[in-house]
C-alpha atoms as a PDB file:
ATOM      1  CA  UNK A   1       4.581 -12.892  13.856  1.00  0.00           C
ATOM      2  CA  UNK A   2       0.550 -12.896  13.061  1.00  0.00           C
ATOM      3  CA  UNK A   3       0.324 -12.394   9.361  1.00  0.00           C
ATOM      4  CA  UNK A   4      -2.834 -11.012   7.250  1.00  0.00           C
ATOM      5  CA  UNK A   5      -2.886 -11.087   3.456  1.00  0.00           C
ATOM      6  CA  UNK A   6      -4.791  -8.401   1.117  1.00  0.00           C
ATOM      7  CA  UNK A   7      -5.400  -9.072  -2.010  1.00  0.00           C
ATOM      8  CA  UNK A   8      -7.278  -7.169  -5.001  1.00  0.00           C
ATOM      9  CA  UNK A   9      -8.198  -7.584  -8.543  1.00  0.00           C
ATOM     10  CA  UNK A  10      -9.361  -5.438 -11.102  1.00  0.00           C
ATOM     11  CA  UNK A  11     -11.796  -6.134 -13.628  1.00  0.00           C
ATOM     12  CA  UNK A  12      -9.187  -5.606 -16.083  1.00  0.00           C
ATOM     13  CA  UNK A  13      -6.834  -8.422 -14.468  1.00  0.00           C
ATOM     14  CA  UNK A  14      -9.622 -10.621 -14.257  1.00  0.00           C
ATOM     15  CA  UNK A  15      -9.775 -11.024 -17.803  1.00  0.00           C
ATOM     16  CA  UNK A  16      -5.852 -11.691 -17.932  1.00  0.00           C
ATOM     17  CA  UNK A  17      -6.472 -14.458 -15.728  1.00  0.00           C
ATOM     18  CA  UNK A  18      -4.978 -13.769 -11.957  1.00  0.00           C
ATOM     19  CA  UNK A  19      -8.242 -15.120  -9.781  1.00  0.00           C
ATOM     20  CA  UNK A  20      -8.628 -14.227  -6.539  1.00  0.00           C
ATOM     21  CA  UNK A  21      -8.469 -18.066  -5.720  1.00  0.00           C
ATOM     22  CA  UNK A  22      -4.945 -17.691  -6.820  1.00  0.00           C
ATOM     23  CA  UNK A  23      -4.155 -14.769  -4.791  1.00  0.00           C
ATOM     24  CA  UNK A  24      -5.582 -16.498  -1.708  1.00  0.00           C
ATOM     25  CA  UNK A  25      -3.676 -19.358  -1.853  1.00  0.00           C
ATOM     26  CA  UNK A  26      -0.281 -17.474  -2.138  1.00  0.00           C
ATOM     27  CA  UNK A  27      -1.023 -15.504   0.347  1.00  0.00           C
ATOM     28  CA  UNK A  28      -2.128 -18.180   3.075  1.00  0.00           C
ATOM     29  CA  UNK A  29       0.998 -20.033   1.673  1.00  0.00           C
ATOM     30  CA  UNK A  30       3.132 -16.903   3.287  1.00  0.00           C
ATOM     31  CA  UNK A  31       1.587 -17.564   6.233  1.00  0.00           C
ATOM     32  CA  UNK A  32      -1.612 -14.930   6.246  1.00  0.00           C
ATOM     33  CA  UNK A  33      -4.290 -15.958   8.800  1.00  0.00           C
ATOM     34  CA  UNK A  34      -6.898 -13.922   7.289  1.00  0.00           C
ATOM     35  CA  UNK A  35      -7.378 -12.783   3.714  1.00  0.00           C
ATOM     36  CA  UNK A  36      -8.998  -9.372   2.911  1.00  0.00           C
ATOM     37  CA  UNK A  37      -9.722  -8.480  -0.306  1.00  0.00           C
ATOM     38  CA  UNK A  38     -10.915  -6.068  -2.362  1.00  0.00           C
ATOM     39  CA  UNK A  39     -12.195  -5.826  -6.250  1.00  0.00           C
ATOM     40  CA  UNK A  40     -11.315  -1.979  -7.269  1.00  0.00           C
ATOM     41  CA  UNK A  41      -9.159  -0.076  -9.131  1.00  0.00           C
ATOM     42  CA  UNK A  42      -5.502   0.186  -7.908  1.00  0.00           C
ATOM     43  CA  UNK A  43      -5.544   4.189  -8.600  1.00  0.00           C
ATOM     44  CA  UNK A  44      -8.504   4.045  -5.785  1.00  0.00           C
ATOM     45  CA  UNK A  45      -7.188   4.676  -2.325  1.00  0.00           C
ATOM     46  CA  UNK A  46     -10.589   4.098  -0.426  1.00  0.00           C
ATOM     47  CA  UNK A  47     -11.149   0.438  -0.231  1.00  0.00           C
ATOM     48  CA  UNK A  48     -12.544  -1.269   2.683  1.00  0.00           C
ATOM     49  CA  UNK A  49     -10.911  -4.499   2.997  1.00  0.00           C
ATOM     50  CA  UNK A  50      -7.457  -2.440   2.481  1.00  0.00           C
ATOM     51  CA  UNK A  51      -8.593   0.157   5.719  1.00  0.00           C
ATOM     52  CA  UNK A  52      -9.616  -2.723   7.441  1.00  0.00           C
ATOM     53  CA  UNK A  53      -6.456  -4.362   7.266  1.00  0.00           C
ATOM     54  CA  UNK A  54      -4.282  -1.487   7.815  1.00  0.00           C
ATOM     55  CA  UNK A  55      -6.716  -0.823  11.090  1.00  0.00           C
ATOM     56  CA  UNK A  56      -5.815  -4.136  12.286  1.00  0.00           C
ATOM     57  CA  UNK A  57      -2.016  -3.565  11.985  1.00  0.00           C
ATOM     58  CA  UNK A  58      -2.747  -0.210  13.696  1.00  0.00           C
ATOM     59  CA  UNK A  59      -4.282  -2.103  16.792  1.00  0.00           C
ATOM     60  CA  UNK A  60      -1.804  -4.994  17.237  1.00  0.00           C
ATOM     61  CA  UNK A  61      -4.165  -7.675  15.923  1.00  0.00           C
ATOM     62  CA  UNK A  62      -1.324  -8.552  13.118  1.00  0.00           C
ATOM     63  CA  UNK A  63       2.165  -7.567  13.151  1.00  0.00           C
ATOM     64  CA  UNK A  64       2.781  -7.891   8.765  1.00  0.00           C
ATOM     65  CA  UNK A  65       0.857  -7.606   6.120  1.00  0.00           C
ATOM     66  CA  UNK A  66       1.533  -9.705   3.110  1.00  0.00           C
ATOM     67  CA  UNK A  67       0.372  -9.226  -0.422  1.00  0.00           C
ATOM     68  CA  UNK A  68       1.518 -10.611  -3.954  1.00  0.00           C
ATOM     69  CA  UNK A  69       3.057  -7.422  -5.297  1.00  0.00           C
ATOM     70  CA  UNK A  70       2.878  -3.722  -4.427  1.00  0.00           C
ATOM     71  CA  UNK A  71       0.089  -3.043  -7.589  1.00  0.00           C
ATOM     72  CA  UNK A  72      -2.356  -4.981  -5.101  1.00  0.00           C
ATOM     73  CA  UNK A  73      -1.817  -2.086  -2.355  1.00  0.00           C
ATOM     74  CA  UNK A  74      -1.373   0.929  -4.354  1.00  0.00           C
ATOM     75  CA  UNK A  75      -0.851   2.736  -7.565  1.00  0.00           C
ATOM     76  CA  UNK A  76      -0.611   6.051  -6.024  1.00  0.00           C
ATOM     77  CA  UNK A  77       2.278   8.004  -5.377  1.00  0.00           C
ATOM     78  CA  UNK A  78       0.668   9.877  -2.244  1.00  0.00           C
ATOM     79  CA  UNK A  79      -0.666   6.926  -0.800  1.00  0.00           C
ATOM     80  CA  UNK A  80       2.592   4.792  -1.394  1.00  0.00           C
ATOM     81  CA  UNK A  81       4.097   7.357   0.391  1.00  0.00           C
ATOM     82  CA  UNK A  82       1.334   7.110   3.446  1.00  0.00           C
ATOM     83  CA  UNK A  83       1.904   3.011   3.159  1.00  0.00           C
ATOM     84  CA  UNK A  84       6.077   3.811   3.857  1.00  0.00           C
ATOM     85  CA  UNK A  85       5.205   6.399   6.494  1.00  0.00           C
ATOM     86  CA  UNK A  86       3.105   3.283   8.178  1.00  0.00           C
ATOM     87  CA  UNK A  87       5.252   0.680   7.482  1.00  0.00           C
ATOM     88  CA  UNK A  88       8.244   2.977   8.419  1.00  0.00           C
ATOM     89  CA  UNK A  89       9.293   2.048  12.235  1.00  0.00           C
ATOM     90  CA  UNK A  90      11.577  -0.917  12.387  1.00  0.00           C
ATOM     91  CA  UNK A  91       8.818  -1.903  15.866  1.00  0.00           C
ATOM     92  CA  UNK A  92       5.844  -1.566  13.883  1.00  0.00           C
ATOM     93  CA  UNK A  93       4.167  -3.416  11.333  1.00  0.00           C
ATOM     94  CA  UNK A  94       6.040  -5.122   8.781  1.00  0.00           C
ATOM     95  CA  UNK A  95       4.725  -5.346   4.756  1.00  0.00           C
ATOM     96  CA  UNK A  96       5.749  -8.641   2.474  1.00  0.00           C
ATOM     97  CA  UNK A  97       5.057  -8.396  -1.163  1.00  0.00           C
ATOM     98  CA  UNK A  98       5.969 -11.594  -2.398  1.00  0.00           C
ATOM     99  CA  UNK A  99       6.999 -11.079  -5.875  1.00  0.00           C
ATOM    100  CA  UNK A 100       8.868  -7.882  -5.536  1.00  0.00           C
ATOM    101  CA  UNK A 101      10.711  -9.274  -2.071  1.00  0.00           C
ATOM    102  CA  UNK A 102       9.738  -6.493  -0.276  1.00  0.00           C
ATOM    103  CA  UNK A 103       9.977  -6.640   3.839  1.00  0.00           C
ATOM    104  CA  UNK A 104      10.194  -3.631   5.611  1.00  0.00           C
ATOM    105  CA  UNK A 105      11.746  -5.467   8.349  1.00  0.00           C
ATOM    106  CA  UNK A 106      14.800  -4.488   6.741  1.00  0.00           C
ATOM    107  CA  UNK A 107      16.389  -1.317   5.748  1.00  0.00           C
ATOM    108  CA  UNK A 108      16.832  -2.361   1.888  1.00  0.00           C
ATOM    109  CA  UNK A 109      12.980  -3.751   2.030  1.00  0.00           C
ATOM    110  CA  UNK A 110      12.402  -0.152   3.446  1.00  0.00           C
ATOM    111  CA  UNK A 111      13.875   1.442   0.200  1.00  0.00           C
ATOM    112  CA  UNK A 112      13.285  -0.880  -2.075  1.00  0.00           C
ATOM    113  CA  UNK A 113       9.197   0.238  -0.963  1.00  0.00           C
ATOM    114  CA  UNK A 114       9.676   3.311  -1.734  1.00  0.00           C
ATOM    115  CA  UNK A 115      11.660   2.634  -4.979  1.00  0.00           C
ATOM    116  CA  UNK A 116       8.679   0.512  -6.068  1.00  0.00           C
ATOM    117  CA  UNK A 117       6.046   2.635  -5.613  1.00  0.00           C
ATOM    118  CA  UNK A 118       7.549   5.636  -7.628  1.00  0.00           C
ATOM    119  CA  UNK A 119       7.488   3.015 -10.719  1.00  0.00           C
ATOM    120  CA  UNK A 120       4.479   2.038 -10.274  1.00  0.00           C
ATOM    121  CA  UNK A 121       2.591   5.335 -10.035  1.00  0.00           C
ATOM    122  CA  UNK A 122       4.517   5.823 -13.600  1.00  0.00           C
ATOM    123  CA  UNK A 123       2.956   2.853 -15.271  1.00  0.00           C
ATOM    124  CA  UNK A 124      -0.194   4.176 -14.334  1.00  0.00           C
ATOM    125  CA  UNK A 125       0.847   7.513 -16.019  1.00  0.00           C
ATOM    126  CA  UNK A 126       2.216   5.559 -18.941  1.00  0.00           C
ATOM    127  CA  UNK A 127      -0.898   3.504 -19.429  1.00  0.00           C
ATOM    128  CA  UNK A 128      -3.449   6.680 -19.289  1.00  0.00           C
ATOM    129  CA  UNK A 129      -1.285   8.506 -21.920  1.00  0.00           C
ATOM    130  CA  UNK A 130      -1.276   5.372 -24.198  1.00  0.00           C
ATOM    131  CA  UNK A 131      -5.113   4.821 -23.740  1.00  0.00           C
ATOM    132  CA  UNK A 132      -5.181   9.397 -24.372  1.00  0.00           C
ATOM    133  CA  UNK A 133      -3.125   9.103 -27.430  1.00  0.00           C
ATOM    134  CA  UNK A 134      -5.200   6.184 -28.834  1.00  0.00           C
ATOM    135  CA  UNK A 135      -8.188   7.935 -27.950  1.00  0.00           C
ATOM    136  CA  UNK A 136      -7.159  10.750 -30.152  1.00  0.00           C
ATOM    137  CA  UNK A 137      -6.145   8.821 -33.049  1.00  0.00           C
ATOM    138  CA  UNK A 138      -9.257   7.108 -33.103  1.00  0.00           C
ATOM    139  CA  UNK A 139     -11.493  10.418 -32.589  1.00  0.00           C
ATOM    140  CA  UNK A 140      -9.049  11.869 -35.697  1.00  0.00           C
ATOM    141  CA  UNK A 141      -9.774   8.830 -38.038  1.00  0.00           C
ATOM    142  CA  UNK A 142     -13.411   9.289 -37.468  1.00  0.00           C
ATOM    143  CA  UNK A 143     -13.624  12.690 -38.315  1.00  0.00           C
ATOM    144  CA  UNK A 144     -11.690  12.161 -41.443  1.00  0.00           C
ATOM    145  CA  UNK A 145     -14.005   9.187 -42.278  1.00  0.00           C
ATOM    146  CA  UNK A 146     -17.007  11.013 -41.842  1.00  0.00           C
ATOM    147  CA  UNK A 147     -15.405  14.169 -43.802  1.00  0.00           C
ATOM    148  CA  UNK A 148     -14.753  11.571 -47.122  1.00  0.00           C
ATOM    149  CA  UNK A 149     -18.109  10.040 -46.344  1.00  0.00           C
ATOM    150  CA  UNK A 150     -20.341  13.601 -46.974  1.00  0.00           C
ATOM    151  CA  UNK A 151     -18.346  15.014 -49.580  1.00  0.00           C
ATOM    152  CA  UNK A 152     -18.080  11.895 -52.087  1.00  0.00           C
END
C-alpha cells in the first residue's frame, strides 16, 4: 500500500503548539511517502495541498491517505460527506487518521468516518456561537460603559 500524509495547521493551533514538524513526523512514522500540507482554516474546503492529494488517490499514485485526526481534513459537514463518498468503495482509496483510528478499509472505520465528521462540524458550530455570544456581551458592556461615561 503507497501511503501519502496531509497535514494542516491553523494559525490558531499554531499558537497552542502542534508544529507542522510534529505533524510530519507522525505522519511519515505511518508510513506516508510524501507529506502535503496546507496552513488554512479547517471550515475552508479549497486547499491545494488537500486537492492535490485527493487527485493523487484519484489516479492510483497512492492507495491511503493518512492524517493525524479528521480536524486536519475537514470541518465541514458537506465536504465530510464528499471525503466518505471518496473514501467509500472497499477497492478504492483507503483514509487513516491516526488519533481517531479511523481506516476505511473496514466497515466500522467506514462509520466511525462518518460518525466523526458530524461532531466535528458541531464543534465548529459550538465554537462560532461561543465567540457570537461573547461578542455580544462585550458590544453590551461597552454601550453601558459609554452610557455611565456621558451622563456622570
Amino acid at each position: 500500500m503507497l501511503t501519502i500524509g496531509y497535514g494542516r495547521l491553523s494559525t490558531r493551533e499554531q499558537a497552542e503548539g502542534q508544529t507542522r514538524e510534529q505533524q510530519e513526523h507522525r505522519l511519515r512514522e505511518a508510513g506516508a511517502i510524501r507529506v502535503y500540507f496546507d496552513i488554512a482554516s479547517g471550515s475552508f474546503d479549497a486547499r491545494t495541498q488537500l486537492t492535490a492529494a485527493l487527485k493523487a488517490l484519484e489516479q492510483g499514485d497512492a492507495s491511503a491517505l493518512v492524517c493525524t485526526r479528521l480536524d486536519r481534513l475537514t470541518r465541514s459537514a458537506s465536504f465530510n460527506s464528499r471525503l466518505c463518498d471518496f473514501f467509500a468503495e472497499e477497492s478504492g482509496p483507503r483514509l487513516l487518521c491516526l488519533d481517531d483510528s479511523i481506516d476505511t478499509g473496514t466497515v466500522m472505520g467506514r462509520a466511525m468516518f462518518r460518525i466523526s465528521g458530524v461532531f466535528a462540524q458541531a464543534e465548529v458550530v459550538v465554537a462560532f456561537v461561543a465567540i457570537a455570544n461573547i461578542a455580544k456581551t462585550n458590544s453590551a458592556r461597552h454601550v453601558l460603559q459609554f452610557a455611565v461615561d456621558i451622563s456622570g
